[in-house]
C-alpha atoms as a PDB file:
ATOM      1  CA  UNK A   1       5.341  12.748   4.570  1.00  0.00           C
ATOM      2  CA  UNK A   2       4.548  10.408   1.616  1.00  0.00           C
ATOM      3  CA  UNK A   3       7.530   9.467  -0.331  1.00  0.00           C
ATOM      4  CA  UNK A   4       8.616   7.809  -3.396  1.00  0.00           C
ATOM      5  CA  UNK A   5      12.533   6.453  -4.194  1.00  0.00           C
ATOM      6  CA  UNK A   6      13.167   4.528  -7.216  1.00  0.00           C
ATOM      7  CA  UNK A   7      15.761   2.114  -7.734  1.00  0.00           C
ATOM      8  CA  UNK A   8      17.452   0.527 -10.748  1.00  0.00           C
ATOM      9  CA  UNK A   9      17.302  -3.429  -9.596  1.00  0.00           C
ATOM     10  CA  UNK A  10      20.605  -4.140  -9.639  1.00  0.00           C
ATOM     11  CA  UNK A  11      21.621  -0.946  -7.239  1.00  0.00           C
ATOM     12  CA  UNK A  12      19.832  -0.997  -4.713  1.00  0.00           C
ATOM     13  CA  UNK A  13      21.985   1.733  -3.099  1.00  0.00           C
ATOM     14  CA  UNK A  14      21.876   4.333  -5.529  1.00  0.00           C
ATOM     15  CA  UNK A  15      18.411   5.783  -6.191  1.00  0.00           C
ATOM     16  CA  UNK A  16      17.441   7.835  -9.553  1.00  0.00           C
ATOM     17  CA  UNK A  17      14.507   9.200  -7.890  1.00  0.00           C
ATOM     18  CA  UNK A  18      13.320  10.617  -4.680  1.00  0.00           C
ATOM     19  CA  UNK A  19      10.072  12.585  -4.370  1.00  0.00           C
ATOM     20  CA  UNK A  20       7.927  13.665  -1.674  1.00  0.00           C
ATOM     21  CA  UNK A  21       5.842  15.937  -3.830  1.00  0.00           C
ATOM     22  CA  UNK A  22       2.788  14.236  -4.266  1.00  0.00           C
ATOM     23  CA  UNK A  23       2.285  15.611  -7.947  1.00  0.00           C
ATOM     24  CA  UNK A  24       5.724  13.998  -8.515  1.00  0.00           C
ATOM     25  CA  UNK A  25       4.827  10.805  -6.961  1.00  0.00           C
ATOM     26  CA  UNK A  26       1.799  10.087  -9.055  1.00  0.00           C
ATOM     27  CA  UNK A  27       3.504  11.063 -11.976  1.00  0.00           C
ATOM     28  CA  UNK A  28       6.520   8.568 -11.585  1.00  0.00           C
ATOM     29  CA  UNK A  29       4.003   5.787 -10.435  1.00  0.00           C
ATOM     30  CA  UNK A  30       1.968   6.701 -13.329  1.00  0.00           C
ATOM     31  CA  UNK A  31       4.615   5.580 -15.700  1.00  0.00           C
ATOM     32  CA  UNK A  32       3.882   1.691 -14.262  1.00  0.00           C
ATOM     33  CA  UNK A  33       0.233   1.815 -14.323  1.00  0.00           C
ATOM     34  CA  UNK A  34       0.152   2.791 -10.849  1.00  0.00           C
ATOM     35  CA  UNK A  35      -2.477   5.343  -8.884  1.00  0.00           C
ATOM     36  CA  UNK A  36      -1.306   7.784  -6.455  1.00  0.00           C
ATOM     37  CA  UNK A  37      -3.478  10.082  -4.565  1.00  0.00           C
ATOM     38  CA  UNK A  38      -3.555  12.546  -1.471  1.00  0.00           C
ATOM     39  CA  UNK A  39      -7.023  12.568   0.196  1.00  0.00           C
ATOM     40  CA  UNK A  40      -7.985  15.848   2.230  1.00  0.00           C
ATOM     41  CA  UNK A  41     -10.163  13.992   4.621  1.00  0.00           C
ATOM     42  CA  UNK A  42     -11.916  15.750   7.306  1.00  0.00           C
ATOM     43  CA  UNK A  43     -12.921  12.317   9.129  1.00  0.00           C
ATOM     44  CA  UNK A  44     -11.101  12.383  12.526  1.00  0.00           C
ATOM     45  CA  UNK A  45     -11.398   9.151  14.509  1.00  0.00           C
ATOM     46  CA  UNK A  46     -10.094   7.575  17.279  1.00  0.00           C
ATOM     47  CA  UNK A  47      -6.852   5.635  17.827  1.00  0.00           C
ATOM     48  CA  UNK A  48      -8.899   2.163  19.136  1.00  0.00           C
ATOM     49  CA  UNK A  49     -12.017   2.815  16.349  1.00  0.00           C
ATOM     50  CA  UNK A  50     -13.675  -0.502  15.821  1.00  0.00           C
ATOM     51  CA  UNK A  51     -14.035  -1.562  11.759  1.00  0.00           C
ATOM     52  CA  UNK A  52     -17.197  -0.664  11.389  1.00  0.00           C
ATOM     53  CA  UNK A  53     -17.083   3.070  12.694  1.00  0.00           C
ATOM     54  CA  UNK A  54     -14.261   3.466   9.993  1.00  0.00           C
ATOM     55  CA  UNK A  55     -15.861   2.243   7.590  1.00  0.00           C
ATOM     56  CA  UNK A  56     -19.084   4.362   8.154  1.00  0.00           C
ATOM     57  CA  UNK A  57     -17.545   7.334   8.426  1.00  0.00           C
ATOM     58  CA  UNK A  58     -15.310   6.999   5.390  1.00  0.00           C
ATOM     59  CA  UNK A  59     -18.580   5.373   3.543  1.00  0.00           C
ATOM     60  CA  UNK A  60     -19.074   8.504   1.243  1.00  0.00           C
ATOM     61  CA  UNK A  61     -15.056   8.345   0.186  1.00  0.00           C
ATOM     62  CA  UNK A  62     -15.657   4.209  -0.398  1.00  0.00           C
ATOM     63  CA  UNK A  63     -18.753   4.080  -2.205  1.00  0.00           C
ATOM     64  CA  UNK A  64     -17.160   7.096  -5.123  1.00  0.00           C
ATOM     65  CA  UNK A  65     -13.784   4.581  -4.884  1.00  0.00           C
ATOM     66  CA  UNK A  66     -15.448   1.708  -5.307  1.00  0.00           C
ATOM     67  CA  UNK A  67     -17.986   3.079  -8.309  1.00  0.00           C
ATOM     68  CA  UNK A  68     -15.267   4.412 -10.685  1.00  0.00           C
ATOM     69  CA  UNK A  69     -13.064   1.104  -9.894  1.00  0.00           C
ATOM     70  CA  UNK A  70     -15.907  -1.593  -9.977  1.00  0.00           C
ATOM     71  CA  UNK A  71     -14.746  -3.001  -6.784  1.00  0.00           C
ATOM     72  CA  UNK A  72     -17.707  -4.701  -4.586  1.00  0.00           C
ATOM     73  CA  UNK A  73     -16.596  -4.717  -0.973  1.00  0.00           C
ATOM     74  CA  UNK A  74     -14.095  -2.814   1.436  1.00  0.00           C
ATOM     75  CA  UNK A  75     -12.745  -3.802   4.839  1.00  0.00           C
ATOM     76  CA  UNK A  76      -9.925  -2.633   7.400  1.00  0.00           C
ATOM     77  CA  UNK A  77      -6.810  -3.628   8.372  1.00  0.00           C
ATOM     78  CA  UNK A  78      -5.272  -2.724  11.515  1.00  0.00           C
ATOM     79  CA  UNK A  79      -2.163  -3.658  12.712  1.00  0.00           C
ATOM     80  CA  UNK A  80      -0.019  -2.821  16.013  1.00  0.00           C
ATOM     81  CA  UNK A  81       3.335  -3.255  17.653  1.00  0.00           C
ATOM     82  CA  UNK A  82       1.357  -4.971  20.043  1.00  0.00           C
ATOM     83  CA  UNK A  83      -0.439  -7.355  17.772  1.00  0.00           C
ATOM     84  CA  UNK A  84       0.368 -10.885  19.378  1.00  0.00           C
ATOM     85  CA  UNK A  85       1.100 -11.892  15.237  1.00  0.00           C
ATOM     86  CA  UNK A  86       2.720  -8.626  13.935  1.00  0.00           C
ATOM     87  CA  UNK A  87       5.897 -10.406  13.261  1.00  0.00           C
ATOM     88  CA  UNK A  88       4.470 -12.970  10.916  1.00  0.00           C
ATOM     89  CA  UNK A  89       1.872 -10.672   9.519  1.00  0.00           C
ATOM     90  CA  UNK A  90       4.660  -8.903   8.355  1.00  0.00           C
ATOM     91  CA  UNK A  91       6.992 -11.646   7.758  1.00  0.00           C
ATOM     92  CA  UNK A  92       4.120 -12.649   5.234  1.00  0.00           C
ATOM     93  CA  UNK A  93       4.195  -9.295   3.577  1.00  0.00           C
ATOM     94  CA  UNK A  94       7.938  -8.568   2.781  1.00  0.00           C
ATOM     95  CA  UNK A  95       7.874 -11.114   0.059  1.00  0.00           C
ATOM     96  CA  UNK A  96       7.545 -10.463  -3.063  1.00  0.00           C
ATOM     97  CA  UNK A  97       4.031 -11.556  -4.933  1.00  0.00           C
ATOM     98  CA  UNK A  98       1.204 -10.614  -6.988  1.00  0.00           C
ATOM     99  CA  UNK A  99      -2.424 -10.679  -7.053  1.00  0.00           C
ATOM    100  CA  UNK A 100      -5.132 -11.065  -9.842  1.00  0.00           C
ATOM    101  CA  UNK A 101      -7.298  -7.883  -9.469  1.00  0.00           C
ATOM    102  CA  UNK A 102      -6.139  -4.756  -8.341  1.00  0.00           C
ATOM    103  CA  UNK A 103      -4.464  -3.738  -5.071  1.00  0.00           C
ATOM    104  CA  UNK A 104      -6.254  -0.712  -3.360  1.00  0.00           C
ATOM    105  CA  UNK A 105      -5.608   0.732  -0.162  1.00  0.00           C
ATOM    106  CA  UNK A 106      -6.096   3.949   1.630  1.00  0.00           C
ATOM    107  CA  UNK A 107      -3.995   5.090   4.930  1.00  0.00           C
ATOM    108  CA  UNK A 108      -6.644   5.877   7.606  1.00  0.00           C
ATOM    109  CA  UNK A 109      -3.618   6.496  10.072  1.00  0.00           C
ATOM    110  CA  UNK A 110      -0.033   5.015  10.280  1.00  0.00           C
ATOM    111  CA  UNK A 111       2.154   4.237   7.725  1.00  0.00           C
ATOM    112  CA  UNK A 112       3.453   2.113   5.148  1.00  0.00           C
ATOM    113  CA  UNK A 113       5.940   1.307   2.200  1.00  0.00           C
ATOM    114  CA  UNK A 114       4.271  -0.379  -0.941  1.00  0.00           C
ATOM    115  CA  UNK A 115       7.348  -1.803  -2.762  1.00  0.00           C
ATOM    116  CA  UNK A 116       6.870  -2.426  -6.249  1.00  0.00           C
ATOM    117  CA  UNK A 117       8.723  -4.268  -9.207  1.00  0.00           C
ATOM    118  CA  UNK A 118       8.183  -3.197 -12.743  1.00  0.00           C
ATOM    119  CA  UNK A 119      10.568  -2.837 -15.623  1.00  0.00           C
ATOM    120  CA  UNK A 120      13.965  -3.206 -13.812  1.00  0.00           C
ATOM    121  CA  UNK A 121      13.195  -1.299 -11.066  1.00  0.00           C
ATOM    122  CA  UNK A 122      12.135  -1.147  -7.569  1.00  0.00           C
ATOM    123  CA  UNK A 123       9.744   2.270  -6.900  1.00  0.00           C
ATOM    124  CA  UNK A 124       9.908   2.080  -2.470  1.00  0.00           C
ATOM    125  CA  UNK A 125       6.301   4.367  -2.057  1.00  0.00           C
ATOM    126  CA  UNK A 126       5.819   5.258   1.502  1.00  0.00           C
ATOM    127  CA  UNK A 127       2.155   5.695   1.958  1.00  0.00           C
ATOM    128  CA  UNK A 128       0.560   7.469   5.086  1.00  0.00           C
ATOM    129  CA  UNK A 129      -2.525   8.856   6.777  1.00  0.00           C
ATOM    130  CA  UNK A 130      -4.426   9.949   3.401  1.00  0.00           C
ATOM    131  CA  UNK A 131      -2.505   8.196   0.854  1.00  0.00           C
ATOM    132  CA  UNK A 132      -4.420   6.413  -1.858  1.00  0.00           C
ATOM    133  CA  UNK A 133      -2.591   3.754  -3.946  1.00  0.00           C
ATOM    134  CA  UNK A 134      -3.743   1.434  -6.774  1.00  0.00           C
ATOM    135  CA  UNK A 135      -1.554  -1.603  -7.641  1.00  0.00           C
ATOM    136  CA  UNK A 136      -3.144  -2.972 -10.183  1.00  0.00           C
ATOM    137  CA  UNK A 137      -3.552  -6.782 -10.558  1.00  0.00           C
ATOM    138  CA  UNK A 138      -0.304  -8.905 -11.939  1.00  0.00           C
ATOM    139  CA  UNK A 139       2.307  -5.907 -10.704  1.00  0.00           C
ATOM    140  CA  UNK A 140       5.206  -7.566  -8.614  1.00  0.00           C
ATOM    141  CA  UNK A 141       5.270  -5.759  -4.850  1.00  0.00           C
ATOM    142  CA  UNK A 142       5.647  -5.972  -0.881  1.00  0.00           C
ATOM    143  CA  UNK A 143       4.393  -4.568   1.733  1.00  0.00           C
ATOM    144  CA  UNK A 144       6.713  -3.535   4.824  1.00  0.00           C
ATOM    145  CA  UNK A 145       5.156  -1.293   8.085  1.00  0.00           C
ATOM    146  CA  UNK A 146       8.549  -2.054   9.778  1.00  0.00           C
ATOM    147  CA  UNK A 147       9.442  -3.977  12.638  1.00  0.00           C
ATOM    148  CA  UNK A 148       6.758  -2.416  14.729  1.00  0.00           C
ATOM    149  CA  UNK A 149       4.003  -2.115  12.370  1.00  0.00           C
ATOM    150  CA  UNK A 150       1.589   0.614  13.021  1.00  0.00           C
ATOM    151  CA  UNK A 151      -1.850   1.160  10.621  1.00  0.00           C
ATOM    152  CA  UNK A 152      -5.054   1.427   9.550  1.00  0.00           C
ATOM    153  CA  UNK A 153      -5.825   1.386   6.176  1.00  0.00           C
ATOM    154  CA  UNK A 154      -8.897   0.674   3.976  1.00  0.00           C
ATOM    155  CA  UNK A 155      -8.761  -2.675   1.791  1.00  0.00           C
ATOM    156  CA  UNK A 156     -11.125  -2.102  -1.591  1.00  0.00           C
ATOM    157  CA  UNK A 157     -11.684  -5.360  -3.157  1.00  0.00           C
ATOM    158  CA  UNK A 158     -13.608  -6.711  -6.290  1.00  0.00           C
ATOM    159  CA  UNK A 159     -13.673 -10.186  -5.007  1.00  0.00           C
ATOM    160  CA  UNK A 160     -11.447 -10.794  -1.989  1.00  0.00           C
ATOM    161  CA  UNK A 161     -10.286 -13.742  -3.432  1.00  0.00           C
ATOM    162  CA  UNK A 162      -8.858 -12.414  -6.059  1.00  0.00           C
ATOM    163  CA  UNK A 163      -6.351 -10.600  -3.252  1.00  0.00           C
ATOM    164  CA  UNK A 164      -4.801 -13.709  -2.369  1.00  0.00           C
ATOM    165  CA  UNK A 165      -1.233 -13.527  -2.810  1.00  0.00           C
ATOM    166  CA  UNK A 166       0.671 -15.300  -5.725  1.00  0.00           C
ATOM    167  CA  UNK A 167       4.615 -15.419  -4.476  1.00  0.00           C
ATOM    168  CA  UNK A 168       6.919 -14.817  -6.912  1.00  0.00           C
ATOM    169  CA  UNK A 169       9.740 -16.767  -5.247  1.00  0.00           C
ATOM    170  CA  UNK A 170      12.323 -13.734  -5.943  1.00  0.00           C
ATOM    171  CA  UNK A 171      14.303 -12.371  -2.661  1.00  0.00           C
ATOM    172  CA  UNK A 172      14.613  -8.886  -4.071  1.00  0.00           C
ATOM    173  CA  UNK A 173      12.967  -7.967  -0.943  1.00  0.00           C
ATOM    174  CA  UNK A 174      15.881  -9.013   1.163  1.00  0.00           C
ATOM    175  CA  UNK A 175      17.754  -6.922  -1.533  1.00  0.00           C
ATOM    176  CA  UNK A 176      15.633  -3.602  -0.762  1.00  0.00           C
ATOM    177  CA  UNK A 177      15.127  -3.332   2.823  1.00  0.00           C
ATOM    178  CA  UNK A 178      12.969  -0.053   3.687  1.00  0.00           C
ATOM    179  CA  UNK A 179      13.902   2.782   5.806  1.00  0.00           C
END
């Protein structure tokens, strides 16, 4: 179940919100320019589906996605416990960085926390199968899957070099481990 918990930055134990209404969700991560969505998808795939087959058969999804953000090109990013780099791969994530056009994902399967850093706080979104978020660009955030990573998710891009990440230098991550 999709989740959101907000933090004030300096308490890292004490959260002033906890949601796992979706309305709720996309209401709180409204309030930081944020997009949250829940997708009813009826595509059912495989565990081991190769790129391409998820990307065809979530093609009609994409191409509405990509026309009312302006983005030019999607991709997929898998990643396993038994991914002979999952540990850096998400060593790489947990810090804390921006990017300069939007982030965009969609969970095809598996799940994730989004961790983002806006006005004094720290909003811990745990995204799953059908969970569309929008990070747009220049918002502080991390990524975490956990120590055994496991998901699929659609990348939407504008120009995938804009996604490379800027790092912040900050530890809050360290600060805000996820659950």
């Amino acid at each position: 179940m999709s989740r959101l918990t907000v933090y004030e930055e300096k308490a890292p134990g004490a959260p002033v919100f906890d949601s796992t209404d979706p309305a709720a969700v996309a209401a709180e991560l409204a309030r930081i320019d944020v997009g949250f969505e829940r997708w009813d998808s009826p595509v059912a795939l495989p565990p081991d589906a190769p790129a391409e087959a998820i990307l065809e058969a979530y093609r009609p999804y994409l191409d509405a996605l990509m026309g009312a953000t302006g983005a030019g090109s999607a991709d997929v990013v898998k990643l396993s416990p038994d991914h002979p780099r999952a540990a850096a791969l998400r060593e790489q994530f947990l810090s804390e960085h921006t990017h300069s056009e939007p982030e965009i994902r969609f969970f095809v399967a598996g799940s994730g926390h989004f961790v983002l850093h806006a006005e004094g706080r720290v909003y811990d979104t745990l995204c799953e199968r059908g969970d569309l978020i929008h990070v747009p660009a220049g918002l502080k955030h991390w990524f975490d899957a956990g120590p055994a990573p496991s998901f699929t998710a659609l990348r939407v891009f504008t120009d995938p070099s804009g996604w490379v990440a800027q790092f912040t230098g900050d530890d809050i991550s360290s600060r805000f481990p996820v659950t």
